[in-house]
PDB file of N, CA and C in Angstrom:
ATOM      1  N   UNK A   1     -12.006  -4.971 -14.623  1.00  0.00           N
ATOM      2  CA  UNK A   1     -12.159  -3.544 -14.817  1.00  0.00           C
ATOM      3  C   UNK A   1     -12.467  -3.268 -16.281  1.00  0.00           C
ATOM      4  N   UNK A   2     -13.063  -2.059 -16.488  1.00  0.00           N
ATOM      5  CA  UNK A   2     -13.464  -2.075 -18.043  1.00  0.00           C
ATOM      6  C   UNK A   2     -12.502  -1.449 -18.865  1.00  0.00           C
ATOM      7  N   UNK A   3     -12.358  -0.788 -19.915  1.00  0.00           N
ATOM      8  CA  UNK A   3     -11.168  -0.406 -20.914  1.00  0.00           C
ATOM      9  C   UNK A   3     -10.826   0.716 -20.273  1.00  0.00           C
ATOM     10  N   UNK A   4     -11.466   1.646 -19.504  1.00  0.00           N
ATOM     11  CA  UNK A   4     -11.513   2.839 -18.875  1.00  0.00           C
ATOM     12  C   UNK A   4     -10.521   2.931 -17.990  1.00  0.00           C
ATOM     13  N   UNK A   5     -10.886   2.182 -17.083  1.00  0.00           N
ATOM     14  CA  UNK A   5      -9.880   2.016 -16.407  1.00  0.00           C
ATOM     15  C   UNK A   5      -9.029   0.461 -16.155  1.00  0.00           C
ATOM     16  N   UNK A   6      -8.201   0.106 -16.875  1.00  0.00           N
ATOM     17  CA  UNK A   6      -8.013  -1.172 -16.711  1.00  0.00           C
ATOM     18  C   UNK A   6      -6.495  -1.201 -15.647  1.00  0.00           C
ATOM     19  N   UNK A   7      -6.762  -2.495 -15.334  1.00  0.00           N
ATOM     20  CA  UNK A   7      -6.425  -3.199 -13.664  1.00  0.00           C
ATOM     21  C   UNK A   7      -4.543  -3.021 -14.539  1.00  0.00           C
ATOM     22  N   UNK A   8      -4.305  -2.066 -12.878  1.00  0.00           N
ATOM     23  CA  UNK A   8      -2.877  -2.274 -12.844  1.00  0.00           C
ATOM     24  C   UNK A   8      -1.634  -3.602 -13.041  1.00  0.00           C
ATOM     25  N   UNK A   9      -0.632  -3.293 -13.613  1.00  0.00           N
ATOM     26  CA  UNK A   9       0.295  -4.142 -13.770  1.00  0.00           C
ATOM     27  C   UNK A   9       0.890  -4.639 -12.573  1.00  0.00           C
ATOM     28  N   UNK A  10       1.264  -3.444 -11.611  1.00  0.00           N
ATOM     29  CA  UNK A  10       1.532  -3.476 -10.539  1.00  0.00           C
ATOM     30  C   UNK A  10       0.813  -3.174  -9.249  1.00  0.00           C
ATOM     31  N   UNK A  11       0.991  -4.067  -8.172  1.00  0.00           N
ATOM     32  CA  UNK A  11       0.543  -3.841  -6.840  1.00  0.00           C
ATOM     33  C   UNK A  11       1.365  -3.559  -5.602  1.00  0.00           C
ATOM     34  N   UNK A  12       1.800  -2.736  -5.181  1.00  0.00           N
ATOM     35  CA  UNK A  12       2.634  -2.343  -3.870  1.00  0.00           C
ATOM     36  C   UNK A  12       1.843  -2.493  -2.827  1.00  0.00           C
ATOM     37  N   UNK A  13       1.985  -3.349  -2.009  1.00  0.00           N
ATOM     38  CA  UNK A  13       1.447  -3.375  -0.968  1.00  0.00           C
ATOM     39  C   UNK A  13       2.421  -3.340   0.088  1.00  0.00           C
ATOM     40  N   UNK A  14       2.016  -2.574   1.514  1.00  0.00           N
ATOM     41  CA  UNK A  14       2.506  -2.016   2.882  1.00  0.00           C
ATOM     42  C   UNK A  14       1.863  -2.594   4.054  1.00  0.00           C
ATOM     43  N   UNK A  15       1.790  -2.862   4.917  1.00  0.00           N
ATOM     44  CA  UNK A  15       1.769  -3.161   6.262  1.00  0.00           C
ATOM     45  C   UNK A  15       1.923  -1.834   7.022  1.00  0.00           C
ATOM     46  N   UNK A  16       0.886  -1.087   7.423  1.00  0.00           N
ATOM     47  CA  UNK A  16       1.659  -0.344   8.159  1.00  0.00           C
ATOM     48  C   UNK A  16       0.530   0.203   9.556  1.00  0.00           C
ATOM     49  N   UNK A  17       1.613   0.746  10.381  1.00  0.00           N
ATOM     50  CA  UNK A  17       0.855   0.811  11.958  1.00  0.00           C
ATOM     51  C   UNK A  17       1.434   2.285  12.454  1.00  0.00           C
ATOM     52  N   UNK A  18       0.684   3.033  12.412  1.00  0.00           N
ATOM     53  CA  UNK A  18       1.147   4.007  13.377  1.00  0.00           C
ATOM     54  C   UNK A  18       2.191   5.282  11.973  1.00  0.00           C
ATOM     55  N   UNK A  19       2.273   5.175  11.083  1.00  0.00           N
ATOM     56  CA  UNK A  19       2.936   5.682  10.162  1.00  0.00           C
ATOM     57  C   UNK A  19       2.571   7.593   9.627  1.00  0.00           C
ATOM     58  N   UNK A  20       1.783   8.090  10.152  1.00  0.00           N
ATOM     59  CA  UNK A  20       1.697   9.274   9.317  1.00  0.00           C
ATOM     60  C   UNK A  20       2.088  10.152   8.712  1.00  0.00           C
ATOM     61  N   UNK A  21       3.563  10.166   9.372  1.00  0.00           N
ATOM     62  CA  UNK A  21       4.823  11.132   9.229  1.00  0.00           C
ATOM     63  C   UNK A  21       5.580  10.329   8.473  1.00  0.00           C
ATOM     64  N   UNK A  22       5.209   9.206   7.582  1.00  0.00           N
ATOM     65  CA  UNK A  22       5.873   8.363   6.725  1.00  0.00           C
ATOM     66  C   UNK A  22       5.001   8.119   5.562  1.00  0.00           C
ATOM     67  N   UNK A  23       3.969   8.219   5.614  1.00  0.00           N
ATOM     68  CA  UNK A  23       2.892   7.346   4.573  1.00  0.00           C
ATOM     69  C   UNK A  23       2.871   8.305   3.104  1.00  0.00           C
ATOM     70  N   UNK A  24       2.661   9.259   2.912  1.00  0.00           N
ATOM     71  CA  UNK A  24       2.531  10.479   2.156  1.00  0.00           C
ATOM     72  C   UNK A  24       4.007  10.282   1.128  1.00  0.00           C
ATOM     73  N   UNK A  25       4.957  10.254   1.872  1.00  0.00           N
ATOM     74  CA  UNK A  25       6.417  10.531   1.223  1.00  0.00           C
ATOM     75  C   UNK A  25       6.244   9.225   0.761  1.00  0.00           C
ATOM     76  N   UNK A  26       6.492   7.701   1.096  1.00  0.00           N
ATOM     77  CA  UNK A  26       6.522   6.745   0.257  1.00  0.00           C
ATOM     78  C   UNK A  26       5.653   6.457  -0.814  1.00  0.00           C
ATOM     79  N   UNK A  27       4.152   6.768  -0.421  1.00  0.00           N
ATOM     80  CA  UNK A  27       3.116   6.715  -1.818  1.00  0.00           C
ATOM     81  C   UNK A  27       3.693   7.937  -2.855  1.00  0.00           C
ATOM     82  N   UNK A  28       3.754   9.071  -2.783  1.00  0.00           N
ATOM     83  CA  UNK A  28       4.718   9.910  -3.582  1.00  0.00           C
ATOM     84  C   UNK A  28       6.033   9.197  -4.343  1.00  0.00           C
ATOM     85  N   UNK A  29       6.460   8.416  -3.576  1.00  0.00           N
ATOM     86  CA  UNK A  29       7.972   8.159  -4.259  1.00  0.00           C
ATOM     87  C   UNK A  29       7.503   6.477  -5.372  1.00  0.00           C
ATOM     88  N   UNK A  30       6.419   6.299  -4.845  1.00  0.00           N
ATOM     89  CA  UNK A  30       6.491   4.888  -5.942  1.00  0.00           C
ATOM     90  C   UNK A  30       5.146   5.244  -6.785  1.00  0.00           C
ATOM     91  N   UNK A  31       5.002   6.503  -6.801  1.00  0.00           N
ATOM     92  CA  UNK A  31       3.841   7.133  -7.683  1.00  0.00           C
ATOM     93  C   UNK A  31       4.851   7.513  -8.590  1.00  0.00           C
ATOM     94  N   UNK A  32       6.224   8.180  -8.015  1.00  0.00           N
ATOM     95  CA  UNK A  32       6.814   8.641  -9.379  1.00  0.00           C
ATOM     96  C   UNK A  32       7.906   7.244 -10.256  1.00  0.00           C
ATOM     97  N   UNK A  33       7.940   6.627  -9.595  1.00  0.00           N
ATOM     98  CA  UNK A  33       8.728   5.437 -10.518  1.00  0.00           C
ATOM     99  C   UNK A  33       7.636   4.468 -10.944  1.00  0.00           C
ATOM    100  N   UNK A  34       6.310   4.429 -10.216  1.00  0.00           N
ATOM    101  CA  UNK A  34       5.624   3.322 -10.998  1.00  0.00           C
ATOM    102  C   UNK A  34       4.072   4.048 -10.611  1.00  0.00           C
ATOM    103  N   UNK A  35       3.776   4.812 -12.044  1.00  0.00           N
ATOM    104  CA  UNK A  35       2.672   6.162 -12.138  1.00  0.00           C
ATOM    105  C   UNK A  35       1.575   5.219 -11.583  1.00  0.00           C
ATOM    106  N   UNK A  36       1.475   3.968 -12.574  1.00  0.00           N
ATOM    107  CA  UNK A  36       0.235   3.339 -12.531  1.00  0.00           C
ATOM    108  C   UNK A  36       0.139   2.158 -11.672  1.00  0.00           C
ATOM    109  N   UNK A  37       0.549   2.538 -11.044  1.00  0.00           N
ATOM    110  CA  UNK A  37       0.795   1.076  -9.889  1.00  0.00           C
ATOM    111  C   UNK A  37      -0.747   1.157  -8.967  1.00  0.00           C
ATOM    112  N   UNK A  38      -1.105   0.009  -8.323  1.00  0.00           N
ATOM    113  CA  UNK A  38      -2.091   0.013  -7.238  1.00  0.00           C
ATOM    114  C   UNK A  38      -1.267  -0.031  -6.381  1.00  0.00           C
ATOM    115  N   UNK A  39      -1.589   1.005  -5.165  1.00  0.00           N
ATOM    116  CA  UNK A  39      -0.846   0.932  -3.763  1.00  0.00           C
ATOM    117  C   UNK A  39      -1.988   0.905  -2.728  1.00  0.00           C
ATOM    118  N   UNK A  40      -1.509  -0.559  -1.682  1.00  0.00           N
ATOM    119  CA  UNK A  40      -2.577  -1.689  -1.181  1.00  0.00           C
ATOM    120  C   UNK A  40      -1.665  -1.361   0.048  1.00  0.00           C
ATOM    121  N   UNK A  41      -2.645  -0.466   1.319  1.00  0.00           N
ATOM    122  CA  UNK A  41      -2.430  -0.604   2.626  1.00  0.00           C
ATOM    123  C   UNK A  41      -3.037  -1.197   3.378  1.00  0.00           C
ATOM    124  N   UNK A  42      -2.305  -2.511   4.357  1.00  0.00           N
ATOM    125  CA  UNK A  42      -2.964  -2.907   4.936  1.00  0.00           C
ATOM    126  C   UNK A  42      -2.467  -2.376   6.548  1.00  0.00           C
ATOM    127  N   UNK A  43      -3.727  -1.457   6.721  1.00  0.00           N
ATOM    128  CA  UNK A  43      -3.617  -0.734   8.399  1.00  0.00           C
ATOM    129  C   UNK A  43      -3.939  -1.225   9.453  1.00  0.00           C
ATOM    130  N   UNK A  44      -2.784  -1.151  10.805  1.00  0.00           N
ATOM    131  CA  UNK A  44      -3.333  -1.871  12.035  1.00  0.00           C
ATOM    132  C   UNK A  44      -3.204  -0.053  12.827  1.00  0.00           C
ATOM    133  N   UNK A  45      -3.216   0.962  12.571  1.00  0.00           N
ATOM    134  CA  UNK A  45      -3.075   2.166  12.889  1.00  0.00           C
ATOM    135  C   UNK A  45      -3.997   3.276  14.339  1.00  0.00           C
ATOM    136  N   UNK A  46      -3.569   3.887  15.261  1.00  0.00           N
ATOM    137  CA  UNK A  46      -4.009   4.597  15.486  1.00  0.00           C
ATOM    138  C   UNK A  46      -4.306   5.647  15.473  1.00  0.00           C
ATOM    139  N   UNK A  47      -3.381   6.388  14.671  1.00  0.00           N
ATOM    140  CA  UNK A  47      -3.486   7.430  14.128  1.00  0.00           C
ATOM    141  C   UNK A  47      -4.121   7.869  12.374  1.00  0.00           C
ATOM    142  N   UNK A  48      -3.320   8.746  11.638  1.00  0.00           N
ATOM    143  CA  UNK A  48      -4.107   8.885  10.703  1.00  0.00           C
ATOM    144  C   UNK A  48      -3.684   8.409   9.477  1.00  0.00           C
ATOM    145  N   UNK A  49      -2.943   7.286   9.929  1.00  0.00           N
ATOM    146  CA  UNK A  49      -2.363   6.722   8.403  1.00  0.00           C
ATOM    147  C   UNK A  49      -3.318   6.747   7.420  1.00  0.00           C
ATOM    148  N   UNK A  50      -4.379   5.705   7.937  1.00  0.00           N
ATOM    149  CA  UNK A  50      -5.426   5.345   6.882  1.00  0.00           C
ATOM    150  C   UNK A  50      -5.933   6.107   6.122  1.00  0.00           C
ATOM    151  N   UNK A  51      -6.320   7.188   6.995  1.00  0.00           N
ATOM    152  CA  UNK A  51      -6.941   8.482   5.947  1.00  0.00           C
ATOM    153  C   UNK A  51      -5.714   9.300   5.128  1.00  0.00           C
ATOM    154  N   UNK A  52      -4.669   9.014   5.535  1.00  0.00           N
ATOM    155  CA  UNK A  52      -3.397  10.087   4.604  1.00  0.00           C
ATOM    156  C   UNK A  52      -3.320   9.085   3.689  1.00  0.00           C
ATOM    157  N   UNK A  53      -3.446   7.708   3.842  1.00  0.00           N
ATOM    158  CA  UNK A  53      -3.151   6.775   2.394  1.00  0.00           C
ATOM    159  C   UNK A  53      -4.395   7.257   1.078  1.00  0.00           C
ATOM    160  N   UNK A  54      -5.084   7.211   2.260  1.00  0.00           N
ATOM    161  CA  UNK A  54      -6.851   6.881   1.302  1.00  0.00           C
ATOM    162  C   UNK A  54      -7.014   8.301  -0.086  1.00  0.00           C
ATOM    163  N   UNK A  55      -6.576   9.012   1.004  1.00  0.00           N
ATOM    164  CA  UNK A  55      -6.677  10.761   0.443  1.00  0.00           C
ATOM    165  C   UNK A  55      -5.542  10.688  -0.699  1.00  0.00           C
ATOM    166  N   UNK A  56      -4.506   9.782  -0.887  1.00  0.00           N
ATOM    167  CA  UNK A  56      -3.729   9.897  -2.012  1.00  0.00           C
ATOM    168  C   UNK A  56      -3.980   8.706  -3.033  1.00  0.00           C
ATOM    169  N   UNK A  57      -4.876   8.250  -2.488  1.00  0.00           N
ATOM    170  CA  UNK A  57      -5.205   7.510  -3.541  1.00  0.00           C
ATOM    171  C   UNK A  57      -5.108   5.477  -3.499  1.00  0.00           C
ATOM    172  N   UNK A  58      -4.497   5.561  -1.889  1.00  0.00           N
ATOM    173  CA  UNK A  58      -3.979   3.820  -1.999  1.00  0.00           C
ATOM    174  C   UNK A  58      -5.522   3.208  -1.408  1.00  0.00           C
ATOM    175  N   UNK A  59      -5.826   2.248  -1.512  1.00  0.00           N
ATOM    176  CA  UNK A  59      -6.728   0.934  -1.423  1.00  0.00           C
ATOM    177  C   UNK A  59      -6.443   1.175   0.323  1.00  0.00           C
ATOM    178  N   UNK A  60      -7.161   1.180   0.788  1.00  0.00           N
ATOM    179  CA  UNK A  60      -6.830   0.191   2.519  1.00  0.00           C
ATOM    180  C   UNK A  60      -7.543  -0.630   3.194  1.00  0.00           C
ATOM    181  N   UNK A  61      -6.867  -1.478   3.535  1.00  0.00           N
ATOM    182  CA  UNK A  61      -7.401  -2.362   4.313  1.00  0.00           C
ATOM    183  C   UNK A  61      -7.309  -2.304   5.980  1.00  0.00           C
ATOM    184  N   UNK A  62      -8.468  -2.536   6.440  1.00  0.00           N
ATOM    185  CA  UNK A  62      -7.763  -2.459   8.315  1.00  0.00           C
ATOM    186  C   UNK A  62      -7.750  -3.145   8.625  1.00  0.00           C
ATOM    187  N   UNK A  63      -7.436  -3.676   9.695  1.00  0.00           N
ATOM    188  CA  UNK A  63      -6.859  -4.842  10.203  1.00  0.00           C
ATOM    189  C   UNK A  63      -6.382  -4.714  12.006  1.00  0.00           C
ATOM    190  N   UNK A  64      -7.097  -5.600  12.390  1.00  0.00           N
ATOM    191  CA  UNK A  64      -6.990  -5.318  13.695  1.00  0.00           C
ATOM    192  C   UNK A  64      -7.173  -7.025  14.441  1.00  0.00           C
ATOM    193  N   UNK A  65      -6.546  -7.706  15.152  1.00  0.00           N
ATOM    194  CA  UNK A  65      -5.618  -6.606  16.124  1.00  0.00           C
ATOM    195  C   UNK A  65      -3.917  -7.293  14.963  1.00  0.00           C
ATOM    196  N   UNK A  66      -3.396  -6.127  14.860  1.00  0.00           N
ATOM    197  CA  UNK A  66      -1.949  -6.612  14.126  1.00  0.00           C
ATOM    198  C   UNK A  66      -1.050  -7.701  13.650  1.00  0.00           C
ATOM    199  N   UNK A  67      -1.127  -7.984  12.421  1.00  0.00           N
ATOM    200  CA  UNK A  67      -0.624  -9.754  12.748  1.00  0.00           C
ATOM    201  C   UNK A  67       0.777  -9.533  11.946  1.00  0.00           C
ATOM    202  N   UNK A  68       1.081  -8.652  11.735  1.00  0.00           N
ATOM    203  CA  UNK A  68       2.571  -8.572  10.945  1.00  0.00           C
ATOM    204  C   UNK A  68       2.374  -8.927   9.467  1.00  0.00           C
ATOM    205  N   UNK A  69       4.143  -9.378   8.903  1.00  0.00           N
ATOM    206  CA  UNK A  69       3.872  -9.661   7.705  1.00  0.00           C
ATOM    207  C   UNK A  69       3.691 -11.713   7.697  1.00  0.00           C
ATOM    208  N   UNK A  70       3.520 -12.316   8.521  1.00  0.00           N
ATOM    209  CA  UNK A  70       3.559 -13.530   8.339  1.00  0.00           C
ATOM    210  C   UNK A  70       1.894 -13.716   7.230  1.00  0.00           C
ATOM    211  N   UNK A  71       2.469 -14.873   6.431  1.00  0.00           N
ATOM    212  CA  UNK A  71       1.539 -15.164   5.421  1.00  0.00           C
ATOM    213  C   UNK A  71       0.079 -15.029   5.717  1.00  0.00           C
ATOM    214  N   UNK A  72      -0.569 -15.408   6.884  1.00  0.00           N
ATOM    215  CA  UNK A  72      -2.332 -15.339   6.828  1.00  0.00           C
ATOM    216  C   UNK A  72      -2.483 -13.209   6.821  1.00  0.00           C
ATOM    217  N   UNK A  73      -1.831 -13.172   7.068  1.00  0.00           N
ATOM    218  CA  UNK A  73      -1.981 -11.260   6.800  1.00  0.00           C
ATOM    219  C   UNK A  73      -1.832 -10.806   6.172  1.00  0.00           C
ATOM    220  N   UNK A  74      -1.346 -10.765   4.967  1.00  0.00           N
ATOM    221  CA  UNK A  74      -0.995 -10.304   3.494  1.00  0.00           C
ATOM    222  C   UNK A  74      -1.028 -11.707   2.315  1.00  0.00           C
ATOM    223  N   UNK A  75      -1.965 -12.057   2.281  1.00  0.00           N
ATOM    224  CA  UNK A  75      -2.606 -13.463   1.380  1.00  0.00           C
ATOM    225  C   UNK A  75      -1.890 -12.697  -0.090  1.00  0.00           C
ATOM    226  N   UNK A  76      -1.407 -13.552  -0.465  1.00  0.00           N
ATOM    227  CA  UNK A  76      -0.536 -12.913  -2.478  1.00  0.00           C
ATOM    228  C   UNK A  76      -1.753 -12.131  -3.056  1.00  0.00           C
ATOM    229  N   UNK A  77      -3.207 -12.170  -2.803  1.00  0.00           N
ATOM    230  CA  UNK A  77      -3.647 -11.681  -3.777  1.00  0.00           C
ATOM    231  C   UNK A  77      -4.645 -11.065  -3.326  1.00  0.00           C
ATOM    232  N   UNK A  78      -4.477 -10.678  -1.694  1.00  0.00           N
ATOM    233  CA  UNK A  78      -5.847  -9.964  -0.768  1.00  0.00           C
ATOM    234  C   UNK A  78      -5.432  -8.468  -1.371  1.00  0.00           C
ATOM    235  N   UNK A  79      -7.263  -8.525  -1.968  1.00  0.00           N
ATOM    236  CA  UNK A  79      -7.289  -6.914  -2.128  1.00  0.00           C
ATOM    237  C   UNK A  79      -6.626  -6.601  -3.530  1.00  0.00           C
ATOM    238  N   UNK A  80      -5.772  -6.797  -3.668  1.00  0.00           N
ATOM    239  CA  UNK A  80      -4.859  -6.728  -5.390  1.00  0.00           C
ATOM    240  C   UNK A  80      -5.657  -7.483  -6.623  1.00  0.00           C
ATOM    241  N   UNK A  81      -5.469  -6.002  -7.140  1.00  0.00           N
ATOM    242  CA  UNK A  81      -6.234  -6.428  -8.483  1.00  0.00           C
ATOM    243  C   UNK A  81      -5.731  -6.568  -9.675  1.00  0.00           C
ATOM    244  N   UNK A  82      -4.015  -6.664  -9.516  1.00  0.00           N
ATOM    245  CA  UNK A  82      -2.935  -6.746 -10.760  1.00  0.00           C
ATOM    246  C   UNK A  82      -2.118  -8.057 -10.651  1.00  0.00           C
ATOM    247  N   UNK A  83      -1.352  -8.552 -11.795  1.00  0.00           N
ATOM    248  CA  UNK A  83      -0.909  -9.891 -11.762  1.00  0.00           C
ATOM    249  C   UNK A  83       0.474  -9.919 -10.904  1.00  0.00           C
ATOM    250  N   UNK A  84       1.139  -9.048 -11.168  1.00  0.00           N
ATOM    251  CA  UNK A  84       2.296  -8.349 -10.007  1.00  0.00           C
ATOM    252  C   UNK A  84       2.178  -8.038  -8.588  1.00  0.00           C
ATOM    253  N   UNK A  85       2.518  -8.455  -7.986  1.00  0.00           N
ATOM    254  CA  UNK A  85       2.618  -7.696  -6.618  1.00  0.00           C
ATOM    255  C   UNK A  85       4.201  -7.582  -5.906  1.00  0.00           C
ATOM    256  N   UNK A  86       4.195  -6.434  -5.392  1.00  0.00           N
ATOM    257  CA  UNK A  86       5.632  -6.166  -4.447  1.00  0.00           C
ATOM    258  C   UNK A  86       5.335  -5.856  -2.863  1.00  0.00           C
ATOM    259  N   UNK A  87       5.279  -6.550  -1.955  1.00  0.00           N
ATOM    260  CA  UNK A  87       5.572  -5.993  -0.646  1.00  0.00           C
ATOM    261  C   UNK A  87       6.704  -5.291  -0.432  1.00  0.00           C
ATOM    262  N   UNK A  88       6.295  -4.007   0.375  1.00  0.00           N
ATOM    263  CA  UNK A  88       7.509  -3.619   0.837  1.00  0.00           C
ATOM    264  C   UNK A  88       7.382  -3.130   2.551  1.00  0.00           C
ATOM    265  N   UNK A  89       8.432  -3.375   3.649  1.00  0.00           N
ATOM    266  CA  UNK A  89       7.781  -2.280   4.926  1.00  0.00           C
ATOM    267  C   UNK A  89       8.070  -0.839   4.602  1.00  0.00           C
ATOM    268  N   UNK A  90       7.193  -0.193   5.067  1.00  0.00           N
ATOM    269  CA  UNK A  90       6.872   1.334   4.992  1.00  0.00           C
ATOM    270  C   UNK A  90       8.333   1.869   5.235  1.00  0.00           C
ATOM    271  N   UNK A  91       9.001   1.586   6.217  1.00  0.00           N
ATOM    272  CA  UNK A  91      10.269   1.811   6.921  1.00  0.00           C
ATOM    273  C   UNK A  91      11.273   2.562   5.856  1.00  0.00           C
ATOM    274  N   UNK A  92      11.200   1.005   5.010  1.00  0.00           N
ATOM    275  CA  UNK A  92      12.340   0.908   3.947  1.00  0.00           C
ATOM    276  C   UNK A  92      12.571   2.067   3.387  1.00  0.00           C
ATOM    277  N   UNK A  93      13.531   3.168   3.090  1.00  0.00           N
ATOM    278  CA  UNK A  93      14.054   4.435   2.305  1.00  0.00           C
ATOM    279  C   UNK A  93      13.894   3.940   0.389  1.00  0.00           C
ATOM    280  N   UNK A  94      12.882   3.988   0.251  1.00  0.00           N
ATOM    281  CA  UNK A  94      12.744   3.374  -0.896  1.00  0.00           C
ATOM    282  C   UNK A  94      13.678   3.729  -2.466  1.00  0.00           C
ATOM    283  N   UNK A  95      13.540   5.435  -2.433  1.00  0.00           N
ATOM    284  CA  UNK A  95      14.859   5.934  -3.096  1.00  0.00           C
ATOM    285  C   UNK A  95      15.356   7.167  -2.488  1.00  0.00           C
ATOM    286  N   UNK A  96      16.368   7.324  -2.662  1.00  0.00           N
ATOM    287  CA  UNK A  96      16.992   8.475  -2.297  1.00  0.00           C
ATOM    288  C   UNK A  96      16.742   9.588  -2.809  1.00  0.00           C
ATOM    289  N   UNK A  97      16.501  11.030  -1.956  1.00  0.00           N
ATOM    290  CA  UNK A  97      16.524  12.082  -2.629  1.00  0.00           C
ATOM    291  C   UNK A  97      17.571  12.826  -3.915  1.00  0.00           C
TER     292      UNK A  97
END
């Protein structure tokens, strides 16, 4: 990336399927503890996750048909463009109100 915008420290990446009524509130909550982070969805979704990630700003990937989090589905460095990376599932209550 050039000086302009140079490549995040951090990468959050998600797994997620079916999430819409979840996706919004977690990219919000690790936007405010980690501003400059890349947030890396990888979607197996029928609904509108993908586009509620995309519209705030996260990377997505689709992915079909669903392979979970076992290693050939989230490769350490698919898609991530920072030396850090954190998986997390979407699920997880990441912080408390």
């Amino acid at each position: 990336m050039s000086d302009l915008n140079p490549s995040p420290e951090l990468s959050v990446v998600m797994i997620t399927m079916n999430e819409e009524g979840a996706v919004a509130l977690v990219i919000k909550q690790i936007r405010a503890v980690a501003p400059g982070a890349e947030i890396l969805i990888v979607d197996s979704s029928k609904d509108q996750t993908a586009e509620i990630a995309g519209a705030l700003g996260a990377r997505v990937i689709k992915q079909f048909p669903p392979r979970g989090w076992n290693s050939p589905c989230v490769p350490p460095r698919a898609g991530s463009s920072s030396p850090s990376i954190a998986t997390t599932p979407i699920r997880l209550k990441l912080f408390p109100k």
